[in-house]
Protein backbone atom coordinates (compact mmCIF):
# COMPACT_ATOMS: atom_id res chain seq x y z
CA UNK A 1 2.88 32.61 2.55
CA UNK A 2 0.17 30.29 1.34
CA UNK A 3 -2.85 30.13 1.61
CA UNK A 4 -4.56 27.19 3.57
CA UNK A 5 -8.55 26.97 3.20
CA UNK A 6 -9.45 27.15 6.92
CA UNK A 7 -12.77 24.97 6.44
CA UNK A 8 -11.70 22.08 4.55
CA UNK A 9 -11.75 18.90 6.09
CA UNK A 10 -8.79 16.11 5.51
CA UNK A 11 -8.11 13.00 6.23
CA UNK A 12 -5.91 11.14 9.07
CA UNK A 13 -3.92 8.46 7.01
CA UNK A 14 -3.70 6.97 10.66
CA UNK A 15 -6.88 7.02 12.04
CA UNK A 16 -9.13 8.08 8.62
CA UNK A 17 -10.90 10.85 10.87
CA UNK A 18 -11.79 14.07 9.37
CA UNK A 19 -10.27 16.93 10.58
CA UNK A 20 -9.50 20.39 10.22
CA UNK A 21 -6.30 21.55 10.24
CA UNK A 22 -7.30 24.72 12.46
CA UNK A 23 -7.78 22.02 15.10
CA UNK A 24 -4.30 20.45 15.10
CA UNK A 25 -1.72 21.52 17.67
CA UNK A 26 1.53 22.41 15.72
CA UNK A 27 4.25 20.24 17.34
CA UNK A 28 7.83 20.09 16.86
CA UNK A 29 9.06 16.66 15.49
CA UNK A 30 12.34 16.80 16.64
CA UNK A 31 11.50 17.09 20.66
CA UNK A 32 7.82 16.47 20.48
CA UNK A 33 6.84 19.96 22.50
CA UNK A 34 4.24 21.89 21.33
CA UNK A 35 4.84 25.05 19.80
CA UNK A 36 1.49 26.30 19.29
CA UNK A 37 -1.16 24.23 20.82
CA UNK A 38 -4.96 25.04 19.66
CA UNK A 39 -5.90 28.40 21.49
CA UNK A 40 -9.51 27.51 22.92
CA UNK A 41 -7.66 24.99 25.58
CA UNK A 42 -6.33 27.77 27.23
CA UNK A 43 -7.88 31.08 26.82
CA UNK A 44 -10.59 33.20 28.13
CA UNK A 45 -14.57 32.73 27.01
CA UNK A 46 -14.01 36.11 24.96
CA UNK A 47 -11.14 35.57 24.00
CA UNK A 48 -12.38 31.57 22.87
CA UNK A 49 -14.63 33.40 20.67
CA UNK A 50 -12.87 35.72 18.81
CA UNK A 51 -10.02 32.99 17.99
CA UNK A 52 -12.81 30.61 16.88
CA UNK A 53 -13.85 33.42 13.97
CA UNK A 54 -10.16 33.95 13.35
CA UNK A 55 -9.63 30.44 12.42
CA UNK A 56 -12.65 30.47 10.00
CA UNK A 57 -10.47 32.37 7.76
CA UNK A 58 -7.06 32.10 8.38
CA UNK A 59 -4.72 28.95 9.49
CA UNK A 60 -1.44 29.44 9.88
CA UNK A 61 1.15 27.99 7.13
CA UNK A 62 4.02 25.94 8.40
CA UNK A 63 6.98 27.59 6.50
CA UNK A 64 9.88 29.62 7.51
CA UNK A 65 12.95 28.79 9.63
CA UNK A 66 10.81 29.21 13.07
CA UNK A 67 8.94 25.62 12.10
CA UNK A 68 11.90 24.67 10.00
CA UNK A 69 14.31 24.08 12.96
CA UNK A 70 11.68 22.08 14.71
CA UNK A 71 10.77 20.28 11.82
CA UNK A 72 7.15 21.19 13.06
CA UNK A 73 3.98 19.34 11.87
CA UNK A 74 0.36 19.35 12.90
CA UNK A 75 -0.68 16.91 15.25
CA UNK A 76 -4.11 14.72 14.76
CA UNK A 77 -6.76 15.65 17.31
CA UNK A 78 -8.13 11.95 16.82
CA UNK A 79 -5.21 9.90 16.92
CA UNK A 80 -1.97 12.01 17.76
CA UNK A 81 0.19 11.05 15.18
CA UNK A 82 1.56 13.67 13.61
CA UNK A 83 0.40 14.06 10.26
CA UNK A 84 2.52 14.71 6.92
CA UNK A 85 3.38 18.36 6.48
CA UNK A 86 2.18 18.67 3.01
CA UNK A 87 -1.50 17.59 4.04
CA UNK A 88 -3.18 20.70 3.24
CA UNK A 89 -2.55 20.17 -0.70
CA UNK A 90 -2.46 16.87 -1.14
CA UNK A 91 -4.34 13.81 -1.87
CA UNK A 92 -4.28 11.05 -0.13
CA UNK A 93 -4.00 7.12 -2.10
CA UNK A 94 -3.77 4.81 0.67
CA UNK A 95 -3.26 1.47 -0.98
CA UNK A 96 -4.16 -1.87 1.62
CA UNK A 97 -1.97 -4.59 1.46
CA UNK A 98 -4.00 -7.54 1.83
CA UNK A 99 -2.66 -11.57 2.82
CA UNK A 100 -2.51 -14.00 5.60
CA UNK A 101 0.34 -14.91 7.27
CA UNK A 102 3.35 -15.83 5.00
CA UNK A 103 1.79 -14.53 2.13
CA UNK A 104 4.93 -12.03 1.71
CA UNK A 105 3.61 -8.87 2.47
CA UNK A 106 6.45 -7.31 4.15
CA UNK A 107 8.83 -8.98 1.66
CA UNK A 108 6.85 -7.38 -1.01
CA UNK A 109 6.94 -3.86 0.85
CA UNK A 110 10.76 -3.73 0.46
CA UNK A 111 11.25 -4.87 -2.59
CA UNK A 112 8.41 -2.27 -3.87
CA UNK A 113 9.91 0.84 -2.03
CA UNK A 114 13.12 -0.16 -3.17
CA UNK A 115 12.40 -0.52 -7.14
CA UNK A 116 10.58 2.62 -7.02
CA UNK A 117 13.74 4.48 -5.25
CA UNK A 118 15.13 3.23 -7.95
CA UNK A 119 13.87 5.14 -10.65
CA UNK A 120 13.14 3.38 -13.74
CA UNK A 121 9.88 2.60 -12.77
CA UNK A 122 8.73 6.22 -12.03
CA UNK A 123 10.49 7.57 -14.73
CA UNK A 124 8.35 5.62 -16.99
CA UNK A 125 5.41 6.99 -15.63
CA UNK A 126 6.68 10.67 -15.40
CA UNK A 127 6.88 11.15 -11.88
CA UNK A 128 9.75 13.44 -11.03
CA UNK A 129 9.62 13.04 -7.21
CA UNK A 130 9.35 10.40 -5.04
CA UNK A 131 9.91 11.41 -1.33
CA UNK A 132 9.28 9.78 1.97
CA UNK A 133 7.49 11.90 4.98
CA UNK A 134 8.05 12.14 9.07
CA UNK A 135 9.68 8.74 9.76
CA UNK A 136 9.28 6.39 6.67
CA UNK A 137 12.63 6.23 5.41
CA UNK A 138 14.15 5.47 8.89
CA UNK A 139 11.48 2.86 9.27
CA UNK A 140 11.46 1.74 6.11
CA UNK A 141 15.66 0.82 5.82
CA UNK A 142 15.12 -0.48 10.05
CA UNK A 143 11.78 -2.50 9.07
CA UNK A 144 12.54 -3.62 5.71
CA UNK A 145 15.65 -2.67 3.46
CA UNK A 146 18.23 -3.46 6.14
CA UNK A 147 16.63 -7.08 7.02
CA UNK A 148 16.36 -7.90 2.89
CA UNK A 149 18.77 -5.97 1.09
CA UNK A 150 21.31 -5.55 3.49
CA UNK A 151 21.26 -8.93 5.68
CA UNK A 152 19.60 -10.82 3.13
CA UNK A 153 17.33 -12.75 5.38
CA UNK A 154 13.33 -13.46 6.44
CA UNK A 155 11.40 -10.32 7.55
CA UNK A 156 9.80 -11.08 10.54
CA UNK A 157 6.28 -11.55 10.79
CA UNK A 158 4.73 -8.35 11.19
CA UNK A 159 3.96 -7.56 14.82
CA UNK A 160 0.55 -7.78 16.64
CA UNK A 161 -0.51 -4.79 17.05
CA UNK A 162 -2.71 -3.92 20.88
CA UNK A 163 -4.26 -0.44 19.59
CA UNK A 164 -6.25 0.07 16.20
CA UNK A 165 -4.70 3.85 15.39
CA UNK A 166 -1.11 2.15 15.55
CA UNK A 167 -0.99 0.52 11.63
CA UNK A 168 1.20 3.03 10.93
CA UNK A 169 1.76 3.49 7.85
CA UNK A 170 4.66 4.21 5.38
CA UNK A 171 4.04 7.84 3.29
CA UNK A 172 5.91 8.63 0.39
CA UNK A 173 4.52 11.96 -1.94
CA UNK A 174 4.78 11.43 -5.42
CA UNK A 175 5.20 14.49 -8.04
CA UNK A 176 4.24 13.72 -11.67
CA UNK A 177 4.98 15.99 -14.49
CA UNK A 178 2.46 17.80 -16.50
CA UNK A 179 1.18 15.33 -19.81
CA UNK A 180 -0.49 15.73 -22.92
CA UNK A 181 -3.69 15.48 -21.19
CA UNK A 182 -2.79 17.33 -18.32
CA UNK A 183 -0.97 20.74 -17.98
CA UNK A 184 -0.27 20.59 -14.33
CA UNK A 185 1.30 18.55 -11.86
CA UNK A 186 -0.15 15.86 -10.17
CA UNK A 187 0.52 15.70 -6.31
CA UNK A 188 0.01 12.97 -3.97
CA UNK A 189 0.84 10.99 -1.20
CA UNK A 190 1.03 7.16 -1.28
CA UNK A 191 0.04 5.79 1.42
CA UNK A 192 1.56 1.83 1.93
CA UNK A 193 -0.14 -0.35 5.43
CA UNK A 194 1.48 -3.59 6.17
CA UNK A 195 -0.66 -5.46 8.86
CA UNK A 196 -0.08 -8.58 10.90
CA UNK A 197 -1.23 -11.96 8.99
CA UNK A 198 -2.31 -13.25 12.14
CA UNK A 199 -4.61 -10.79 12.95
CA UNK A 200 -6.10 -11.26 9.19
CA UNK A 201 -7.04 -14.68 9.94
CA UNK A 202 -9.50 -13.53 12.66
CA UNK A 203 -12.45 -11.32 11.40
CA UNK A 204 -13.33 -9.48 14.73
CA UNK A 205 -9.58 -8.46 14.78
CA UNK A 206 -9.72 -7.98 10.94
CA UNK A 207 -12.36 -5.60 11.73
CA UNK A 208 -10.67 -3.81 14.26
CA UNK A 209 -7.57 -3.36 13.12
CA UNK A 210 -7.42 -3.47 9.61
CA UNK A 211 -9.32 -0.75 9.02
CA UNK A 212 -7.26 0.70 6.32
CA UNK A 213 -8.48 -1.92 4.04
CA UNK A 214 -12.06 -0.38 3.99
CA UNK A 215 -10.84 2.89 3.69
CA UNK A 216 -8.40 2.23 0.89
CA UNK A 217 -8.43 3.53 -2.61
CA UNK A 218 -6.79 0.12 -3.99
CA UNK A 219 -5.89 -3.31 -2.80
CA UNK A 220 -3.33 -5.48 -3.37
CA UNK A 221 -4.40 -9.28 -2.65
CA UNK A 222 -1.98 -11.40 -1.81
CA UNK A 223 -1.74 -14.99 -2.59
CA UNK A 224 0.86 -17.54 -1.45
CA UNK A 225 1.46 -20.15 -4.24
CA UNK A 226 1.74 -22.81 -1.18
CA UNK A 227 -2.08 -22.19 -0.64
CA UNK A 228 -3.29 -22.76 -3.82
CA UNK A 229 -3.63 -26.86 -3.66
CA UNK A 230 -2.90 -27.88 -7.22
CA UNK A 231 0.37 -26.56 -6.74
CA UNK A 232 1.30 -27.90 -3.19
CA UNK A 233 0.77 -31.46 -5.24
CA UNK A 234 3.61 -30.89 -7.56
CA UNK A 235 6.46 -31.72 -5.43
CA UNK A 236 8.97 -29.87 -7.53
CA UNK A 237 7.79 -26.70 -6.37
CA UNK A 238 8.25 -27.35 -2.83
CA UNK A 239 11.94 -25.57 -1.82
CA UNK A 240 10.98 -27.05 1.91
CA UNK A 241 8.42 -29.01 3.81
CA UNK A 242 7.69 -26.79 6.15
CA UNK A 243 6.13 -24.20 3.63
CA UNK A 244 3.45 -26.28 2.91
CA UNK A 245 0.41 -24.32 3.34
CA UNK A 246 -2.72 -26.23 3.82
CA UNK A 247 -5.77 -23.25 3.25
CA UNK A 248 -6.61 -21.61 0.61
CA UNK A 249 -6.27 -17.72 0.11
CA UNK A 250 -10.20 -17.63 -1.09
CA UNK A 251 -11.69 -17.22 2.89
CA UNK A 252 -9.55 -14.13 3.50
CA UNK A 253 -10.75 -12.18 -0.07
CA UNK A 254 -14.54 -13.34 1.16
CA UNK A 255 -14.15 -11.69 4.65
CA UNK A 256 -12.54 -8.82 2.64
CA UNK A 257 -15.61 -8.69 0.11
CA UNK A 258 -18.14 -9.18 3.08
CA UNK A 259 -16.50 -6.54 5.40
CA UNK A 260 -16.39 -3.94 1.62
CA UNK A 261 -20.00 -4.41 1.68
CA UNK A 262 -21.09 -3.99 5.34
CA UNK A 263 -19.11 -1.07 5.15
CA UNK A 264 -20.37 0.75 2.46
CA UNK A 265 -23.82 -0.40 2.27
CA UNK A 266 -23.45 -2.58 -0.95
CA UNK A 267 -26.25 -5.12 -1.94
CA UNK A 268 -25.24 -8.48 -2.86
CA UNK A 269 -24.83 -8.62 -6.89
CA UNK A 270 -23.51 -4.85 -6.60
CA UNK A 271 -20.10 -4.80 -7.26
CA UNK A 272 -17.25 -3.24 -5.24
CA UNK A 273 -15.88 -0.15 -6.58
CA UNK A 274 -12.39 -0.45 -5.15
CA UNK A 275 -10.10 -1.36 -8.08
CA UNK A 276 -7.64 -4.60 -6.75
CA UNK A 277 -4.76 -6.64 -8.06
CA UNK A 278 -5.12 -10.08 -6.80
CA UNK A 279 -1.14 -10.94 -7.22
CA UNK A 280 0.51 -14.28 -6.67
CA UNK A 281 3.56 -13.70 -4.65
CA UNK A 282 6.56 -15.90 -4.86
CA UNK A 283 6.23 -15.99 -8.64
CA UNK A 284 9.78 -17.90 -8.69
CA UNK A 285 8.13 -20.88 -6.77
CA UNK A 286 6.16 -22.07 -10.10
CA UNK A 287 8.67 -21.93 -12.78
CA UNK A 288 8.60 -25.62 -12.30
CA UNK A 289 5.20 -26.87 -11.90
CA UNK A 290 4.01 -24.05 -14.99
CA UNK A 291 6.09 -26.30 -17.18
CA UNK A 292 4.10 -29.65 -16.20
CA UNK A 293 1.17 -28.18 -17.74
CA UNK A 294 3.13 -26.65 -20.89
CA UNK A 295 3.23 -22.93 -20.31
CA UNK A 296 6.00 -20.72 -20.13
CA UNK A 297 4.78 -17.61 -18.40
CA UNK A 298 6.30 -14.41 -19.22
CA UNK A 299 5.66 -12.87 -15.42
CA UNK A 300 8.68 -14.96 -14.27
CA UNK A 301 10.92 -11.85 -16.35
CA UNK A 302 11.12 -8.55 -15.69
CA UNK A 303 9.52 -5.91 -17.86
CA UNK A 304 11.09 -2.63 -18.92
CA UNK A 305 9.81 0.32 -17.35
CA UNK A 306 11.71 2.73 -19.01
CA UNK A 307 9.41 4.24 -21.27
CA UNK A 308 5.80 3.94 -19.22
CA UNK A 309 3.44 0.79 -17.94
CA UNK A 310 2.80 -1.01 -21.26
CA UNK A 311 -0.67 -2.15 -20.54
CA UNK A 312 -0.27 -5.04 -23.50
CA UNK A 313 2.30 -6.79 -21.05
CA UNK A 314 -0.16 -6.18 -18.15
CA UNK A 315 -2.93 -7.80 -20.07
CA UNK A 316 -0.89 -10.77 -20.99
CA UNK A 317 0.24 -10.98 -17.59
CA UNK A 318 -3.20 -10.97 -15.96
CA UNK A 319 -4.13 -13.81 -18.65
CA UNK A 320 -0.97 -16.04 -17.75
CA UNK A 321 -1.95 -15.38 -14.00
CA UNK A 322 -5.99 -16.27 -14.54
CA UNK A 323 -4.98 -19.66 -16.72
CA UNK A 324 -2.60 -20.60 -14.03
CA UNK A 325 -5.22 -20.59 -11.12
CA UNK A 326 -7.89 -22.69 -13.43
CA UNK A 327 -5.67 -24.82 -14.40
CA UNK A 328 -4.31 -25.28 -10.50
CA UNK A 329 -7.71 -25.80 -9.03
CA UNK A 330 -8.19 -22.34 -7.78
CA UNK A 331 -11.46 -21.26 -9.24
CA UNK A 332 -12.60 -20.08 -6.02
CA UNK A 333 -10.54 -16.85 -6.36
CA UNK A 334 -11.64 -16.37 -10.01
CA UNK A 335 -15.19 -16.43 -9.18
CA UNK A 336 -14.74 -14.33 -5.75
CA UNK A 337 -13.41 -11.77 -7.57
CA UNK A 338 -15.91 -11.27 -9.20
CA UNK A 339 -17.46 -9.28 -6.56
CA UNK A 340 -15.25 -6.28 -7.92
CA UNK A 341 -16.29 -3.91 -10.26
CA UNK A 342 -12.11 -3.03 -11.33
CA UNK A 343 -9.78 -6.78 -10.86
CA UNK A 344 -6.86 -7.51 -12.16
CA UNK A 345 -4.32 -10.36 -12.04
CA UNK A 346 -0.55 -10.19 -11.21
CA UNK A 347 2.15 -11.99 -10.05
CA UNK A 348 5.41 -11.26 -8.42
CA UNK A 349 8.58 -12.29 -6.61
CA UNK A 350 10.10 -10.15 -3.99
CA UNK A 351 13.42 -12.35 -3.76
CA UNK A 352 13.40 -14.30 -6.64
CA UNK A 353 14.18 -17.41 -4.81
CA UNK A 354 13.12 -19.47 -1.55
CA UNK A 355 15.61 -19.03 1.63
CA UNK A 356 18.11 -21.60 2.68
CA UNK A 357 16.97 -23.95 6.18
CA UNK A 358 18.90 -20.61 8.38
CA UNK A 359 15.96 -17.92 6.44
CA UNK A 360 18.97 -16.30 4.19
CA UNK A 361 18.86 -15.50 0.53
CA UNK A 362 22.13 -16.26 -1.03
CA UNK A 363 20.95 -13.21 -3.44
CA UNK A 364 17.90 -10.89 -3.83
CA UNK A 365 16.34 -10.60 -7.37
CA UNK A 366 12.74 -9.29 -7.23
CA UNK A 367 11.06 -9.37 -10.03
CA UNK A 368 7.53 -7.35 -11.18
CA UNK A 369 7.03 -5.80 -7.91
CA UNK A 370 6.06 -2.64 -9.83
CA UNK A 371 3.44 -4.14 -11.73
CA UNK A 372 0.05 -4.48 -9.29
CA UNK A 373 0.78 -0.77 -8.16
CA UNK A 374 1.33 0.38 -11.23
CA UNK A 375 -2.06 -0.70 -12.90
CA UNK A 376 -3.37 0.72 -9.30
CA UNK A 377 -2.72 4.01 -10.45
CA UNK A 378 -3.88 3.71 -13.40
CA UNK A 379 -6.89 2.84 -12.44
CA UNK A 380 -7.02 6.04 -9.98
CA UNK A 381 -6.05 8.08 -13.10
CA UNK A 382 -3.41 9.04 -11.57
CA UNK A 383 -0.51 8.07 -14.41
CA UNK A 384 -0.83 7.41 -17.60
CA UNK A 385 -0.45 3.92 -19.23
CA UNK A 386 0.58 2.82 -22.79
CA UNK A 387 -2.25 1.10 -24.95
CA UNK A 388 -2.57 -2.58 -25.67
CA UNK A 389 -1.19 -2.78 -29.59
């Protein structure tokens, strides 16, 4: 059986409190009963006392076919959501997905999850085990591989959400093989929140409810090519009218920044630790208007992933993506941006085309989806990456 330190304190990917597990009712996830709720709710003021002192040095492990059946997990004190059953070894890299309403974030969700089921991706990188926890895969095919993949048509907005614990998230732990300059595994969880664009727009319920975003370990901006005005003026890279976007994405990464700083107490001129891929989204929308101003970007192809993240594509991708926005009128983001200590540039496609007037893709062909996470976890040393020849 193993051994679980009884005084370490983890954290809630729901609700970010810190907890210990000796706290947690043990619940069964198939019936939601409780199997073992925590003993000082119940019990006698002797008795209280003695199971306090047991639990500084022993909580109990949740293996063998009495939790199996139930599929049991611990339950947050906090929040009650239950919380993944491999908490008490591993790390937690909850990555914020950041962009106002149709910026693509839930598009970009599925077409992430699915490369990475895929394989090549992770391969690359040596991770040997990519796994989803409690409910993700149901809610991920429901939410987002069924209404893309499957159906081929517009994700609906994400919905508003009434309380702030219920961003739930999408959990996934990630195995990496031992490397040359590490001789053991690596074992996470990856942590993915997709929030409501509306609720973006507004800072006291950015505040509120997008908590995640301050307590992430990367971000991934991003920004819809129909805000960025230089590019709205070409009219071959409108698809339809009624995508026109008329603000820019530069407000939303300044409430971001401002929010990053009131959180953690960071002067102005200090920069913000938290590494972040600002990523144009719908990449496929300026293959046109890139060639009015003579460049033929080489984010519009897919990389291969096969043998690792080549950080010499990355580079030149984060160049293409930089000249683009100067050359578009979007300085704004270049010099906001600036506010972080770790930024990169990216840009992706999670469909590889626009949808027809009924929201249907005739096909689905994402393209770079991998790339902004990938250089995320880099950047939280948690793969390796190939050099820059």
């Amino acid at each position: 059986m193993p051994f679980i330190n009884p005084i370490a304190q983890h954290v809630c990917p729901y609700c970010f409190s810190k907890i210990k597990l000796a706290d947690c009712d043990i619940v069964s996830s198939i019936s939601g009963a409780v199997l073992e709720p925590v003993p000082t709710k119940t019990i006698t003021k002797l008795l209280r006392l003695f199971t306090k002192l047991l639990r500084l040095i022993y909580v109990r492990s949740l293996t063998g076919s009495k939790y199996t059946k139930e599929l049991a997990a611990r339950r947050c004190p906090k929040c009650q959501e239950l919380l993944p059953n491999n908490i008490e070894y591993m790390e937690n890299f909850i990555i914020g997905m950041v962009g106002d309403t149709a910026s693509g974030k839930s598009h970009y969700i599925a077409a992430l999850i699915n490369a990475l089921e895929q394989g090549e991706a992770l391969n690359g990188v040596k991770c040997i085990g990519f796994i989803p926890k409690g409910d993700t895969q149901v809610r991920y095919e429901n939410e987002y591989y069924g209404p893309l993949f499957v159906d081929k048509t517009v994700i609906t907005a994400t919905a508003l959400k009434g309380d702030e614990y219920k961003y739930r998230p999408l959990i996934f732990e990630m195995v990496f093989a031992a490397t040359n300059n590490s001789d053991r595994k690596k074992y996470v969880n990856l942590v993915l929140f997709d929030a409501g664009g509306e609720d973006m727009k507004d800072p006291k319920g950015m505040a509120i409810l997008t908590r995640y975003i301050l307590k992430a370990s990367g971000l991934i901006f991003l920004v819809d090519p129909m805000s960025i005005q230089g590019v709205v003026r070409e009219p071959s890279a409108l698809p339809q009218p009624n995508v026109v976007r008329a603000s820019s994405s530069f407000s939303l990464l300044y409430q971001v920044i401002d929010m990053c700083r009131m959180e953690k107490g960071i002067k102005p001129g200090d920069k913000i630790k938290t590494p972040i891929v600002i990523a144009v989204s719908k990449s496929d929308l300026l293959n046109n208007v890139t060639g009015s101003i003579g460049m033929q970007p080489s984010f519009t192809s897919e990389p291969s992933y096969r043998d690792g993240f080549h950080l010499q594509d990355y580079d030149t991708t984060n160049d293409e993506v930089q000249e683009v926005l100067r050359r578009f009128n979007e300085s704004a983001i270049l010099k906001t941006s600036e506010a972080f200590e770790n930024v990169s540039f990216s840009a992706f496609s999670a469909t590889g085309m626009s949808p027809d007037q009924f929201n249907r893709f005739s096909s689905v062909k994402p393209c770079r989806c991998v790339d902004p996470l990938l250089w995320l976890l880099w950047k939280l040393n948690i793969i390796e990456a190939k050099a820059s020849e």
